[in-house]
C-alpha atoms as a PDB file:
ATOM      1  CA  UNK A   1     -60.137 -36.337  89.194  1.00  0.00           C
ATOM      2  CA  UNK A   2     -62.082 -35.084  92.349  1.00  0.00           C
ATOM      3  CA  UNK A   3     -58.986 -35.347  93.992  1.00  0.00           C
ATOM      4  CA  UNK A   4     -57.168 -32.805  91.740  1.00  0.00           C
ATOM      5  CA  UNK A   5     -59.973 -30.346  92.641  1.00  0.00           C
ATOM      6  CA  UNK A   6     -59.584 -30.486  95.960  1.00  0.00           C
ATOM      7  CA  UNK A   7     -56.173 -29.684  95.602  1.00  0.00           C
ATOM      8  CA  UNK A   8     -53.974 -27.089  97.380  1.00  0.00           C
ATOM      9  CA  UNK A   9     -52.316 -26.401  94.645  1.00  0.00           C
ATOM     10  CA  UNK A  10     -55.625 -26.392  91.721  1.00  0.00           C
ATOM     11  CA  UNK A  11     -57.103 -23.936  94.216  1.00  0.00           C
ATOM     12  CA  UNK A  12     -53.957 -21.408  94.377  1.00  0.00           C
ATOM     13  CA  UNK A  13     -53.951 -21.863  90.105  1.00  0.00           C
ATOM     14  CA  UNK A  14     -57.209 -20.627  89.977  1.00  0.00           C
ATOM     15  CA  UNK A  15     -56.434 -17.718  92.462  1.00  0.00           C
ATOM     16  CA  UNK A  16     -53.225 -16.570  90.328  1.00  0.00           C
ATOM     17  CA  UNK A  17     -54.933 -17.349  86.768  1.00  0.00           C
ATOM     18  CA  UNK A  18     -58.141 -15.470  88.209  1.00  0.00           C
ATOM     19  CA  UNK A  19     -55.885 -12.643  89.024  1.00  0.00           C
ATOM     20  CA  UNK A  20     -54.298 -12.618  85.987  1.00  0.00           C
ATOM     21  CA  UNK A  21     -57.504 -12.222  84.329  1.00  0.00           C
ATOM     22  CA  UNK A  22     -58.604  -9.402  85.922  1.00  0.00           C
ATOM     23  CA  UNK A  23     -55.379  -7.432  85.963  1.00  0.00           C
ATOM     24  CA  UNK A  24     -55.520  -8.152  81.801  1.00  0.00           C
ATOM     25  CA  UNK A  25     -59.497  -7.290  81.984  1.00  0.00           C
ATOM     26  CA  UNK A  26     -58.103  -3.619  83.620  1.00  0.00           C
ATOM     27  CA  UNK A  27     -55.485  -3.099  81.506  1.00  0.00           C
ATOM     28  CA  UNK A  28     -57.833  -3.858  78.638  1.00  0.00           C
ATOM     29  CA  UNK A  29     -60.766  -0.932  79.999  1.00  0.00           C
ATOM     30  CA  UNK A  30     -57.906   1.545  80.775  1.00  0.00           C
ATOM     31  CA  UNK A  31     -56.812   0.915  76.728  1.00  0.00           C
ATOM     32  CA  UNK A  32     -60.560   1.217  75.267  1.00  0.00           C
ATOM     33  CA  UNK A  33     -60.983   4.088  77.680  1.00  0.00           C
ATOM     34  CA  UNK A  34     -58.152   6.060  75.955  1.00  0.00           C
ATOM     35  CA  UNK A  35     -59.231   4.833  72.770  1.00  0.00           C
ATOM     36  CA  UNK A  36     -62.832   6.071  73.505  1.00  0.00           C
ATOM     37  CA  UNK A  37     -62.281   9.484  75.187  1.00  0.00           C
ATOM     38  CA  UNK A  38     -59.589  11.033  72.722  1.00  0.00           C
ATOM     39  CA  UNK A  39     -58.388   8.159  70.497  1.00  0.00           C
ATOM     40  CA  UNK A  40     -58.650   9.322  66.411  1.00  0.00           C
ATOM     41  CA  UNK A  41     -59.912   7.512  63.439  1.00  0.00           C
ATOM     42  CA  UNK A  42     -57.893   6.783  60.167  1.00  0.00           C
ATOM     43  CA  UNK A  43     -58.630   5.238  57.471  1.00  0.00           C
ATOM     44  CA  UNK A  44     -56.079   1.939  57.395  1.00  0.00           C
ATOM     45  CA  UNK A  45     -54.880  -0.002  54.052  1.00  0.00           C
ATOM     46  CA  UNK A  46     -54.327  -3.282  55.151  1.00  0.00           C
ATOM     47  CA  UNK A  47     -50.896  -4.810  54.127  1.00  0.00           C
ATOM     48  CA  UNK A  48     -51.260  -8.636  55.041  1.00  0.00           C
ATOM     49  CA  UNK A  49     -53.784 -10.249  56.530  1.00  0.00           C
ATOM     50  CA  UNK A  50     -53.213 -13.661  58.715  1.00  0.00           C
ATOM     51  CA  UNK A  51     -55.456 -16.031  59.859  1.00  0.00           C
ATOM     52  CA  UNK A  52     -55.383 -19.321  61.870  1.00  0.00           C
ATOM     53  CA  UNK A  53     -57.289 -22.485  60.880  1.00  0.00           C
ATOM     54  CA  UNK A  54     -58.225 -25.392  62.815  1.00  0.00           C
ATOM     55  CA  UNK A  55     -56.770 -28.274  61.664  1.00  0.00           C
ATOM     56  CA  UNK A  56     -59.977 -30.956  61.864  1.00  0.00           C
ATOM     57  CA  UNK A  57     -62.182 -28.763  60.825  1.00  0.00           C
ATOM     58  CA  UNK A  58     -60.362 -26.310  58.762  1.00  0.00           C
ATOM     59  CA  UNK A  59     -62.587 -23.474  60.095  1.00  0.00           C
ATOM     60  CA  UNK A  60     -61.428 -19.859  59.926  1.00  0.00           C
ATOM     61  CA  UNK A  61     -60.489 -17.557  63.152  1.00  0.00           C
ATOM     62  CA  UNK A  62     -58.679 -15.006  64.588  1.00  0.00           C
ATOM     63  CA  UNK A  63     -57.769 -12.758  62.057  1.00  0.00           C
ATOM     64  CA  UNK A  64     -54.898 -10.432  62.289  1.00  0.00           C
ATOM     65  CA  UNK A  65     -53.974  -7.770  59.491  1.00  0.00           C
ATOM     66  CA  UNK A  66     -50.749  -5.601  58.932  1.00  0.00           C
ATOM     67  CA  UNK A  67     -51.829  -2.164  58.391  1.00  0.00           C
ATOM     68  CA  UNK A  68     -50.431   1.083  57.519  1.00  0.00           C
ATOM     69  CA  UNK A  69     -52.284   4.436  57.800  1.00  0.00           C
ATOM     70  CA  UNK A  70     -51.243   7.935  58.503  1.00  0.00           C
ATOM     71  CA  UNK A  71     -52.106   9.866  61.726  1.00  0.00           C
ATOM     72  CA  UNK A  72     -54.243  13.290  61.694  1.00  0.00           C
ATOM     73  CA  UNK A  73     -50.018  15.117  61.929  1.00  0.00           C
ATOM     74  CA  UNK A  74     -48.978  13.410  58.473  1.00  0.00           C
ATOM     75  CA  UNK A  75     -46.865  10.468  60.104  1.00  0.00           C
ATOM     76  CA  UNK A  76     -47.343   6.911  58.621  1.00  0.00           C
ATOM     77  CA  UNK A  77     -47.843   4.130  61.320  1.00  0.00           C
ATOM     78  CA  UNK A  78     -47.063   0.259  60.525  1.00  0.00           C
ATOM     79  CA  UNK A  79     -49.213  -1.901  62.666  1.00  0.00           C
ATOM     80  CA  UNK A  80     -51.168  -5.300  63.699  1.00  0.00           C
ATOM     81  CA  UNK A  81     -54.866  -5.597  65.274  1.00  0.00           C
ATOM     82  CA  UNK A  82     -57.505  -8.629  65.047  1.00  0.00           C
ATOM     83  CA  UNK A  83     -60.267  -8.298  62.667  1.00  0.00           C
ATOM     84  CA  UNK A  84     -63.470  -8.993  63.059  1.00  0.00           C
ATOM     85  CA  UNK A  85     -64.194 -13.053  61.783  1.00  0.00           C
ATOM     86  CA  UNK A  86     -67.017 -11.990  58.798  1.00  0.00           C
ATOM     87  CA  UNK A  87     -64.590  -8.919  57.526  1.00  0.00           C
ATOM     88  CA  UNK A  88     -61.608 -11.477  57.879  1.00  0.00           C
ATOM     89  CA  UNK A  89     -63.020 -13.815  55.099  1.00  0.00           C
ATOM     90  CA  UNK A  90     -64.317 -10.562  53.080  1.00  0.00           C
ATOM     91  CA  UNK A  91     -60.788  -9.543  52.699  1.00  0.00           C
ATOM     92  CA  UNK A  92     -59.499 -13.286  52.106  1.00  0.00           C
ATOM     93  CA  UNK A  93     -61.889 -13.838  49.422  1.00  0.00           C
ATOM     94  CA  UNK A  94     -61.165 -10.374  47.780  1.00  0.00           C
ATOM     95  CA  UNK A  95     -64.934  -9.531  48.038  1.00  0.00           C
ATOM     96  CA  UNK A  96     -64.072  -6.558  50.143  1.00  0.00           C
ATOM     97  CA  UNK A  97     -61.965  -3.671  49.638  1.00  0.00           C
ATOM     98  CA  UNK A  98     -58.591  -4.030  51.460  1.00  0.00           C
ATOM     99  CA  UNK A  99     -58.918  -0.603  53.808  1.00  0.00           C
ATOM    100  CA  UNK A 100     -60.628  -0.683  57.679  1.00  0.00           C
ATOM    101  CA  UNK A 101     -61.266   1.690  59.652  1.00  0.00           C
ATOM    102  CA  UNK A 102     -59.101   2.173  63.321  1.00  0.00           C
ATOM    103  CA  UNK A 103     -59.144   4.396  66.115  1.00  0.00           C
ATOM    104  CA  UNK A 104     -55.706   5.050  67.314  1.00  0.00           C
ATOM    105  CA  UNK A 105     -54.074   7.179  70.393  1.00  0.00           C
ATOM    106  CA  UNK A 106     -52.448   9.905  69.198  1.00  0.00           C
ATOM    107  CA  UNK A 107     -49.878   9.739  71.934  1.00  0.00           C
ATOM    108  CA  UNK A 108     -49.079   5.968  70.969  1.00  0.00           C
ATOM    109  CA  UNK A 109     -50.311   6.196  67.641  1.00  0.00           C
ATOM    110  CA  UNK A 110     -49.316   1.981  67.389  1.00  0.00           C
ATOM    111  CA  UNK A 111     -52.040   1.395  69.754  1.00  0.00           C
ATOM    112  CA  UNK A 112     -54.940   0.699  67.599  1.00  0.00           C
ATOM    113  CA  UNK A 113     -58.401  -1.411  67.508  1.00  0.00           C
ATOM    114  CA  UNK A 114     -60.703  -2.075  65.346  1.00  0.00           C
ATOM    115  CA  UNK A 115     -63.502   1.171  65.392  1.00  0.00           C
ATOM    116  CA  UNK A 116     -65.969  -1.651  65.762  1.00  0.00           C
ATOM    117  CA  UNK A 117     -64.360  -3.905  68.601  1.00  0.00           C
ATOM    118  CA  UNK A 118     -66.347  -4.331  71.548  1.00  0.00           C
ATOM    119  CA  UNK A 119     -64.799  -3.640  74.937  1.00  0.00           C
ATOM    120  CA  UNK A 120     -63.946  -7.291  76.446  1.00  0.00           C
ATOM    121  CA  UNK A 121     -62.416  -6.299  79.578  1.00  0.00           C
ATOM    122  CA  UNK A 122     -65.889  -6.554  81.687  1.00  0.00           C
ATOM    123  CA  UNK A 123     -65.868 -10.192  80.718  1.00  0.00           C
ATOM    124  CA  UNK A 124     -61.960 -10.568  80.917  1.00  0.00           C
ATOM    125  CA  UNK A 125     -62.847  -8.926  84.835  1.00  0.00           C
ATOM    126  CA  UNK A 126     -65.611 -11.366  85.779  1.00  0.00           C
ATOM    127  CA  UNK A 127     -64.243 -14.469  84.945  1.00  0.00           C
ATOM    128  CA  UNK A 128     -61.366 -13.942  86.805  1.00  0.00           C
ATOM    129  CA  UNK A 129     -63.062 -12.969  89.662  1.00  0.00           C
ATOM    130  CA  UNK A 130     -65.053 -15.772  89.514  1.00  0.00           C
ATOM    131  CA  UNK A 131     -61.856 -17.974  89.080  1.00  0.00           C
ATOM    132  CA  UNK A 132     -60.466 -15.679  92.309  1.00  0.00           C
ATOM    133  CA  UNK A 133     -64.046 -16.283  94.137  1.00  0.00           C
ATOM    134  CA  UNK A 134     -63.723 -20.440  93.242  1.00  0.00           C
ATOM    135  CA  UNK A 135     -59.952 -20.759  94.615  1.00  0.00           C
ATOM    136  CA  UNK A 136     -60.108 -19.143  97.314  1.00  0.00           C
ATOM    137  CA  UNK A 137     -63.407 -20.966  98.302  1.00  0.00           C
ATOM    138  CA  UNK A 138     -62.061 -24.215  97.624  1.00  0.00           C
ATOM    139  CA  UNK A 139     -58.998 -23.128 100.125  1.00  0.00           C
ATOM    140  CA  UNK A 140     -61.199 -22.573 102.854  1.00  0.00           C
ATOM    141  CA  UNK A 141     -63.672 -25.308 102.457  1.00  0.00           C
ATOM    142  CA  UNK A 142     -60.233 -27.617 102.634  1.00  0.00           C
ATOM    143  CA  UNK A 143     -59.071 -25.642 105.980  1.00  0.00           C
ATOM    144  CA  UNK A 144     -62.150 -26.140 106.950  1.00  0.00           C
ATOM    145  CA  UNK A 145     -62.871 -29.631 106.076  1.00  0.00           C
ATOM    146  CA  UNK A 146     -59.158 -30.375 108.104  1.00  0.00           C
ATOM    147  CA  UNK A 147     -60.051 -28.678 110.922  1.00  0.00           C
ATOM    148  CA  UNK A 148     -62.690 -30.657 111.483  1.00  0.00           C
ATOM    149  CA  UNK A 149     -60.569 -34.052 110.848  1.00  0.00           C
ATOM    150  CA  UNK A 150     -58.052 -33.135 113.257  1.00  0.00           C
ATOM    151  CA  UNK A 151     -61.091 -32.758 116.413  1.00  0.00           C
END
């Protein structure tokens, strides 16, 4: 096992996956940013909701719902985001009314979130810098380490 994580090729993994991360952690603060500066709010009626269960434990996550609403200029808009775990079983149960509120950009009025979702791109960012910081550390600690092999 030690020997897989002093691997060449582990180490370059973590670089691209780390990478990766952090272009989907940008791409991520760019789309709240929009959402947050001039993104509007509608009122959404929720269509279908799907959900994905573990299959030991049968526990509940990751929520998605079908929704429909219609944007401030009158035009109905058909689309998917995650809901929240605890509003997820609400709406499952029937104990809550099947409507949610989403911000949308009026420009790409299918780009929508949850008005409640938190902004997960700084953690999307750090971990794959950290990833990025690891690989490329491990790369030169190797160079290193055979440098001093070949004296």
């Amino acid at each position: 096992m030690f020997r897989l994580l002093g691997s060449r090729l582990f180490s370059i993994c973590l670089i691209l996956i780390g990478i990766f991360f952090i272009y989907a952690g940008h791409r991520n603060a760019v789309k709240f940013a929009a959402l947050r500066d001039h993104g509007k709010t509608a009122k959404a009626e929720i269509t279908n909701l799907e959900w994905k269960e573990k299959k030991t434990s049968h526990a509940d996550s990751l929520y998605t719902a079908h929704v429909r609403f219609k944007t401030e200029d009158g035009r109905e808009i058909q689309a998917e985001t995650g809901v929240p775990a605890e509003l997820g079983r609400s709406l499952r149960s029937n104990a809550a009314a099947a409507t949610m509120n989403v911000r949308y950009l009026p420009e790409s009025p299918s780009t929508i979130e949850d008005v409640n979702k938190d902004d997960p791109s700084d953690a999307q960012s750090g971990i794959g810098r950290l990833m990025l910081f690891f690989g490329a550390g491990m790369l030169v600690v190797r160079f290193l380490l055979s440098k001093r092999r070949a004296r």
